[in-house]
C-alpha atoms as a PDB file:
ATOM      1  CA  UNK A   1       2.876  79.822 -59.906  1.00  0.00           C
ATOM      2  CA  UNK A   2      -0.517  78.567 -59.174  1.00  0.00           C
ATOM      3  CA  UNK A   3      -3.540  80.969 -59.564  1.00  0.00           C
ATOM      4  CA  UNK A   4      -6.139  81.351 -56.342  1.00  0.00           C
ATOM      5  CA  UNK A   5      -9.280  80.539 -57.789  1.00  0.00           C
ATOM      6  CA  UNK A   6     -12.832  81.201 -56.507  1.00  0.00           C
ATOM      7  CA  UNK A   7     -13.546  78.749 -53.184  1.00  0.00           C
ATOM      8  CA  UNK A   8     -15.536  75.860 -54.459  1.00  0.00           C
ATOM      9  CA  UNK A   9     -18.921  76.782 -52.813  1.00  0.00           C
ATOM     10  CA  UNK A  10     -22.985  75.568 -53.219  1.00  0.00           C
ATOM     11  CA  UNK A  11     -24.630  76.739 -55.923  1.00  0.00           C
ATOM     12  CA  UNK A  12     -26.970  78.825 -54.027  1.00  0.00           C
ATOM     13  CA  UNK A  13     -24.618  81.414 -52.745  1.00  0.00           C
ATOM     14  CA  UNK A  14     -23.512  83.378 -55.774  1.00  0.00           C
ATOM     15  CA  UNK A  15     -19.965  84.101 -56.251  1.00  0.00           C
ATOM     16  CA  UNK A  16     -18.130  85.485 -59.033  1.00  0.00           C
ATOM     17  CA  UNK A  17     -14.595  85.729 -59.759  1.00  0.00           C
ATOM     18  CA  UNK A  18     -14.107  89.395 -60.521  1.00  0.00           C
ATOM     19  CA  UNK A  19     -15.311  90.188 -57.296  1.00  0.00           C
ATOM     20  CA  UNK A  20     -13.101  88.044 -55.641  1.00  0.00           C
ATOM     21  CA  UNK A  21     -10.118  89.456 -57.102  1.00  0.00           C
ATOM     22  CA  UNK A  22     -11.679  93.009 -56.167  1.00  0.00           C
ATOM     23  CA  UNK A  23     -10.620  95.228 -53.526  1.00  0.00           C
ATOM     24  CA  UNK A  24     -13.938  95.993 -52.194  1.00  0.00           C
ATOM     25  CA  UNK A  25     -15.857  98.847 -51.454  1.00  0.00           C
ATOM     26  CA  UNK A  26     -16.023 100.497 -48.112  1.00  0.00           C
ATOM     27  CA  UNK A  27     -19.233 101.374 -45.908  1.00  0.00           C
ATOM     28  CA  UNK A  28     -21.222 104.521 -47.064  1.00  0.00           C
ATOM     29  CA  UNK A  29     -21.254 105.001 -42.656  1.00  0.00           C
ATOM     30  CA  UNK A  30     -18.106 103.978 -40.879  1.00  0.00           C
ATOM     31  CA  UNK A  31     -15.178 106.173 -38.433  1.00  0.00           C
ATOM     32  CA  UNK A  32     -11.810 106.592 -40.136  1.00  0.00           C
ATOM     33  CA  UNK A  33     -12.561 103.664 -42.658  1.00  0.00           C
ATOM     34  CA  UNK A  34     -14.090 101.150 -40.258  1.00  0.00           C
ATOM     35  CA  UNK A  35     -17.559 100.075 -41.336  1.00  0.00           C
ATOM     36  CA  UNK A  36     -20.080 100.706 -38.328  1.00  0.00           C
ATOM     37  CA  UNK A  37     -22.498  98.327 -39.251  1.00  0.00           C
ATOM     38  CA  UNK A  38     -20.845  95.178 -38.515  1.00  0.00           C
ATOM     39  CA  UNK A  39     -20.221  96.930 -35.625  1.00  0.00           C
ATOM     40  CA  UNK A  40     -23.715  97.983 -34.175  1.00  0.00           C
ATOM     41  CA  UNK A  41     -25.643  94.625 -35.382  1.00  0.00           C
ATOM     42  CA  UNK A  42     -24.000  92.435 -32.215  1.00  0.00           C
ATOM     43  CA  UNK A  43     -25.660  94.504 -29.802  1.00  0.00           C
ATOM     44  CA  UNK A  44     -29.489  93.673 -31.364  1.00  0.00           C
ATOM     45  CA  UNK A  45     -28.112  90.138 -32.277  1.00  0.00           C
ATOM     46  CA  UNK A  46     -27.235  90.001 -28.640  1.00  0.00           C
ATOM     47  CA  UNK A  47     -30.288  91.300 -27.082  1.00  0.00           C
ATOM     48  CA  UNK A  48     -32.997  89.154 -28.882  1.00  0.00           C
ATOM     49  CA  UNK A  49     -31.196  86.161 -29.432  1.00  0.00           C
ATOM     50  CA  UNK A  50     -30.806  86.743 -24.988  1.00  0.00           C
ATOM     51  CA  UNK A  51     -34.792  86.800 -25.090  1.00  0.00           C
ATOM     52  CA  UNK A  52     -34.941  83.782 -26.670  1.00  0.00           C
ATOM     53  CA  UNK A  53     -32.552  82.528 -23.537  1.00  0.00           C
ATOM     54  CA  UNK A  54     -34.818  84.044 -20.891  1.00  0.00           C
ATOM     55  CA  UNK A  55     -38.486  83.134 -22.424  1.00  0.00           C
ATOM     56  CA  UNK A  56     -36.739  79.591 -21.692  1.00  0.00           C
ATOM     57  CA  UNK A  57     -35.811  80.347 -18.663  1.00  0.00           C
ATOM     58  CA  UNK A  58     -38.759  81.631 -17.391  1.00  0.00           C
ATOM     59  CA  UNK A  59     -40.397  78.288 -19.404  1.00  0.00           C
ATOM     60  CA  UNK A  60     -38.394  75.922 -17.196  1.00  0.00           C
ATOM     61  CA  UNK A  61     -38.791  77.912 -13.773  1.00  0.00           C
ATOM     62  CA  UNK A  62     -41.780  80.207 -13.710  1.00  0.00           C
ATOM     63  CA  UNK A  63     -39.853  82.248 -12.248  1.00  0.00           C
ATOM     64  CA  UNK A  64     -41.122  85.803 -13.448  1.00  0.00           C
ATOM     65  CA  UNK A  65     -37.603  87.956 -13.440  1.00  0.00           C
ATOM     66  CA  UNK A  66     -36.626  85.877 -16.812  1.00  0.00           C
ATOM     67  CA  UNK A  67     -40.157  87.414 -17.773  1.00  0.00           C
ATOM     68  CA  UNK A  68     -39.014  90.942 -16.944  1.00  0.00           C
ATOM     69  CA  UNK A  69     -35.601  89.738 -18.475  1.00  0.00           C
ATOM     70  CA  UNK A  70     -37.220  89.119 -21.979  1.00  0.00           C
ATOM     71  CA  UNK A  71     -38.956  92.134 -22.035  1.00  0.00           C
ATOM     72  CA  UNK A  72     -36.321  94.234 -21.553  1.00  0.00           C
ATOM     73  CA  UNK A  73     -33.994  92.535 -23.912  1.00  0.00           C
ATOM     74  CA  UNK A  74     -36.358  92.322 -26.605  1.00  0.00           C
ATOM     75  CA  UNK A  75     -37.463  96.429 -25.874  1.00  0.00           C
ATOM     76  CA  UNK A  76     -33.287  97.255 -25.949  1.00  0.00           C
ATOM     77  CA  UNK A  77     -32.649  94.533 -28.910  1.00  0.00           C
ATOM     78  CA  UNK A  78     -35.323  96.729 -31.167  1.00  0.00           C
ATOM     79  CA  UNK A  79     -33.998 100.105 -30.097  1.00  0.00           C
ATOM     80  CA  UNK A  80     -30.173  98.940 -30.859  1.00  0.00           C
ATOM     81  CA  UNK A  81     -31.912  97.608 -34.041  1.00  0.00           C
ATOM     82  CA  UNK A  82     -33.050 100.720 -35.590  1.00  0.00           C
ATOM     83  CA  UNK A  83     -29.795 102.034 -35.139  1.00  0.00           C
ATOM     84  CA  UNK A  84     -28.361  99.289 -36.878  1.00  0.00           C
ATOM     85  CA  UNK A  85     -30.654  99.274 -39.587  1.00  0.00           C
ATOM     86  CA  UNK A  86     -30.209 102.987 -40.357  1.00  0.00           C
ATOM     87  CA  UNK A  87     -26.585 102.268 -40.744  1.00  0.00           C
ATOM     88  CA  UNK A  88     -27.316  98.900 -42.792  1.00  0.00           C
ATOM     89  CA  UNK A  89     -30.201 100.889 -45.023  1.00  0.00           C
ATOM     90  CA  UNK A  90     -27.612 103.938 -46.050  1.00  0.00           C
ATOM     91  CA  UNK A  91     -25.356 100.707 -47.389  1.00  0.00           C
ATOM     92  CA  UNK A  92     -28.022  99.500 -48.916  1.00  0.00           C
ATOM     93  CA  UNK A  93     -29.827 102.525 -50.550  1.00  0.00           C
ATOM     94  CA  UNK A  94     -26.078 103.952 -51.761  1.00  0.00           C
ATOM     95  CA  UNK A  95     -23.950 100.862 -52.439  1.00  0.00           C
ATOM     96  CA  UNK A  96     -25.596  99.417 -55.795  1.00  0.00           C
ATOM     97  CA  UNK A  97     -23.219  96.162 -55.254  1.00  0.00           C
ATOM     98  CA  UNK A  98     -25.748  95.073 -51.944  1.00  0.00           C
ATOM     99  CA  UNK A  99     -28.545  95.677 -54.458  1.00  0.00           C
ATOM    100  CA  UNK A 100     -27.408  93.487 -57.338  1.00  0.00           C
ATOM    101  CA  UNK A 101     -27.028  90.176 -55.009  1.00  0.00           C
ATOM    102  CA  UNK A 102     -29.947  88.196 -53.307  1.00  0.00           C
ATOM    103  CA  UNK A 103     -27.420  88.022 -49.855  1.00  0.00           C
ATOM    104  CA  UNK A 104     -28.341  91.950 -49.465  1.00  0.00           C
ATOM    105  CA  UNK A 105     -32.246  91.653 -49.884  1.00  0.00           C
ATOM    106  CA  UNK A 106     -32.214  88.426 -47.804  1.00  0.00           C
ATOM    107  CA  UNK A 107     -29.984  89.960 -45.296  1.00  0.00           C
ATOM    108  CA  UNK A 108     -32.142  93.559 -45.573  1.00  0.00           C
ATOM    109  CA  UNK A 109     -35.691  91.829 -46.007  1.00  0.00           C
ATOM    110  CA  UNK A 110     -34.789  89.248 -42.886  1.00  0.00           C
ATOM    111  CA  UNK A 111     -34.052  91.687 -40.609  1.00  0.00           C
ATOM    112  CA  UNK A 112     -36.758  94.127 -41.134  1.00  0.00           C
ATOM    113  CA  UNK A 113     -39.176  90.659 -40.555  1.00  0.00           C
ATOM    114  CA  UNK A 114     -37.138  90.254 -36.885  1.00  0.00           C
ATOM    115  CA  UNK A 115     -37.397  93.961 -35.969  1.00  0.00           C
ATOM    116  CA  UNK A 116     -41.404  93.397 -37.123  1.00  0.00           C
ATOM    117  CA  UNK A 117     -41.951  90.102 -35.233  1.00  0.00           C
ATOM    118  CA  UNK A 118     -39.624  91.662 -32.469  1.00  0.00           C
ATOM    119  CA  UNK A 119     -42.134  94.469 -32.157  1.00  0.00           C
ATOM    120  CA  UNK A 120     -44.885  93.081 -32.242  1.00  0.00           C
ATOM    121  CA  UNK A 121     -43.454  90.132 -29.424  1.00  0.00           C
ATOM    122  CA  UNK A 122     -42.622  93.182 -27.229  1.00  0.00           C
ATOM    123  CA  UNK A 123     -46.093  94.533 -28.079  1.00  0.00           C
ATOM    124  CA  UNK A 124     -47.845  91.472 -26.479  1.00  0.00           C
ATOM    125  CA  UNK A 125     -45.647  91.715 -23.361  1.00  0.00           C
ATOM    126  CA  UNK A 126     -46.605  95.260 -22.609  1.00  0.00           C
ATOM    127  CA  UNK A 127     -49.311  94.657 -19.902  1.00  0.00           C
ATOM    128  CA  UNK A 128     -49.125  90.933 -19.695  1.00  0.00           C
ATOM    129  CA  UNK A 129     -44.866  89.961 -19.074  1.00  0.00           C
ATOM    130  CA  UNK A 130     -45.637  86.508 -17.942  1.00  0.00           C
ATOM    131  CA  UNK A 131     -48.737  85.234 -20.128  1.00  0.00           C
ATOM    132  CA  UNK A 132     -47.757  86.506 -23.433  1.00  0.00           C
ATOM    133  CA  UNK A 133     -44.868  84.210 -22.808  1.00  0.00           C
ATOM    134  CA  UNK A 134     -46.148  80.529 -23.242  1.00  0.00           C
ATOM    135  CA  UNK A 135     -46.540  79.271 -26.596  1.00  0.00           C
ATOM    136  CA  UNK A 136     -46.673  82.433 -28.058  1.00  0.00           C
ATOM    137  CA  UNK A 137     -43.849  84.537 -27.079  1.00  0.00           C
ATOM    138  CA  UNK A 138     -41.529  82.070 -27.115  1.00  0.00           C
ATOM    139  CA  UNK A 139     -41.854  81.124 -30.757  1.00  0.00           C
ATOM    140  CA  UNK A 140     -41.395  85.072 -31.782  1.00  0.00           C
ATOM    141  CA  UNK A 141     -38.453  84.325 -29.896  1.00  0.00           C
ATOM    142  CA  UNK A 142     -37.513  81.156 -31.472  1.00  0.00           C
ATOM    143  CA  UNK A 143     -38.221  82.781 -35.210  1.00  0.00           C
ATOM    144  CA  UNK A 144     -36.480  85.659 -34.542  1.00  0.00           C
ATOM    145  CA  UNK A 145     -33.538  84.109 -33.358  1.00  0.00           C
ATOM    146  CA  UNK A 146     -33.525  82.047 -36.349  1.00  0.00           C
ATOM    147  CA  UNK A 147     -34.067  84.520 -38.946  1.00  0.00           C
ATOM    148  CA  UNK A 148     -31.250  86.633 -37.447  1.00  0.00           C
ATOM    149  CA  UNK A 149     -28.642  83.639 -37.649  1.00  0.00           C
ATOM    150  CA  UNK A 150     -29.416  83.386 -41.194  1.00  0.00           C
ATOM    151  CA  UNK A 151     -29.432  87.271 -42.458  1.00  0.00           C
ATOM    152  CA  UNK A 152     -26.402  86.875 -40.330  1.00  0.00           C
ATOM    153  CA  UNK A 153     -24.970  84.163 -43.245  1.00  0.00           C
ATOM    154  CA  UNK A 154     -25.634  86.870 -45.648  1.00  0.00           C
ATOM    155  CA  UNK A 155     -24.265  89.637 -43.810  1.00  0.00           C
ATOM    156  CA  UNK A 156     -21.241  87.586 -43.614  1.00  0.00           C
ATOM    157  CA  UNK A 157     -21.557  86.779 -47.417  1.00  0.00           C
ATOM    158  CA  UNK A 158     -22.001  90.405 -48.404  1.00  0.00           C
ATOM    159  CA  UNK A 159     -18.488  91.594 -46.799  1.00  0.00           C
ATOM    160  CA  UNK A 160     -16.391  88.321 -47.303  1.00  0.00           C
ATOM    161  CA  UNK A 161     -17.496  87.145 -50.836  1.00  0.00           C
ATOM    162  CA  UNK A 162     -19.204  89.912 -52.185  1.00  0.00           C
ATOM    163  CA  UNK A 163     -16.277  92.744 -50.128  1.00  0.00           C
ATOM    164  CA  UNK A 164     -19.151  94.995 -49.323  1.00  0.00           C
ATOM    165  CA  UNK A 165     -18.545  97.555 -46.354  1.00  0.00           C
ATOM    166  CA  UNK A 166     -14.474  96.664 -46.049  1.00  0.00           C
ATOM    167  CA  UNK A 167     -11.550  99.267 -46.744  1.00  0.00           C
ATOM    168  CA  UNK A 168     -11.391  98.739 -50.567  1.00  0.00           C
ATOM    169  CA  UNK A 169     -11.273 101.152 -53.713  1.00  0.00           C
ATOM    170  CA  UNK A 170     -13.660  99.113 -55.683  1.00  0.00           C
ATOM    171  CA  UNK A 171     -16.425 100.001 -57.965  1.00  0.00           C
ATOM    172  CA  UNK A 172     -19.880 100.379 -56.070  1.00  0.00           C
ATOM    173  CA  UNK A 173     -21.782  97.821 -58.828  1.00  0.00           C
ATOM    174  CA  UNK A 174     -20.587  94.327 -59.058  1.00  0.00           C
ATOM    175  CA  UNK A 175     -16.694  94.865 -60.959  1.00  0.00           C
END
């Protein structure tokens, strides 16, 4: 009988064996068992990543309804945000395990720094949709999109190696 063994992995991503093995522990916000933070984080994902999409769009036309476009998406993308981060905050303030491993204040600290930049993008569009756009805009949009694909890595690494916010009966520190 051969033994699974932890995945061989970089050694910046921490992983530990008796986690692994562990059954997890669930969400401290989900519906019948299923975690509602991995849930509610596509729709901001979706929204300003879309700005990004638009602020090129209106780069490569002038056209000023991918202007409009931006705005809106990046005004929606923080309000589904917030809503997301009050659901990833009660993990994070009540589940010790996020707290022990750099994934959950990269993924926690990264995504504040979107909403943040993501504000303060939507901020400079308020009276001025099309000018705020070129350079400026557009780079909030560019760093935002990337800081949300990596906090997205750690999100990922916080419910598939560390079993954080999955239907488990494990121990809320690291087992």
């Amino acid at each position: 009988m051969t033994r699974a063994r932890t995945p061989s992995i970089p050694p910046i991503i921490e992983s530990d064996e008796a986690e692994y093995r562990d059954s997890g522990v669930p969400s401290t916000v989900a519906i019948a068992g299923h975690p509602l933070h991995p849930l509610l984080v596509t729709f901001p994902i979706a929204f300003l990543t879309g700005a990004l999409g638009t602020d090129v769009g209106y780069w490569l036309t002038g056209d000023s309804f991918w202007a409009r476009a931006s705005s809106w998406l990046i005004g929606v993308g923080i309000v589904s945000g917030l809503v997301a981060a009050a659901t990833g905050m009660s993990d994070f303030v009540r589940i010790d395990r996020v707290r022990e491993h750099s994934a959950g204040w990269a993924h926690m600290t990264g995504n504040v720094a979107a909403l943040v930049l993501s504000a303060a993008n939507f901020w400079l569009r308020w009276n001025n949709q099309t000018g705020a756009i070129l350079p400026v805009g557009l780079i909030l949009s560019l760093i935002v999109a990337t800081l949300l694909a990596i906090t997205g890595w750690y999100g990922a690494e916080l419910i598939y190696r560390h079993k954080v916010a999955v239907i488990g009966y494990g121990p809320k520190h690291r087992p």
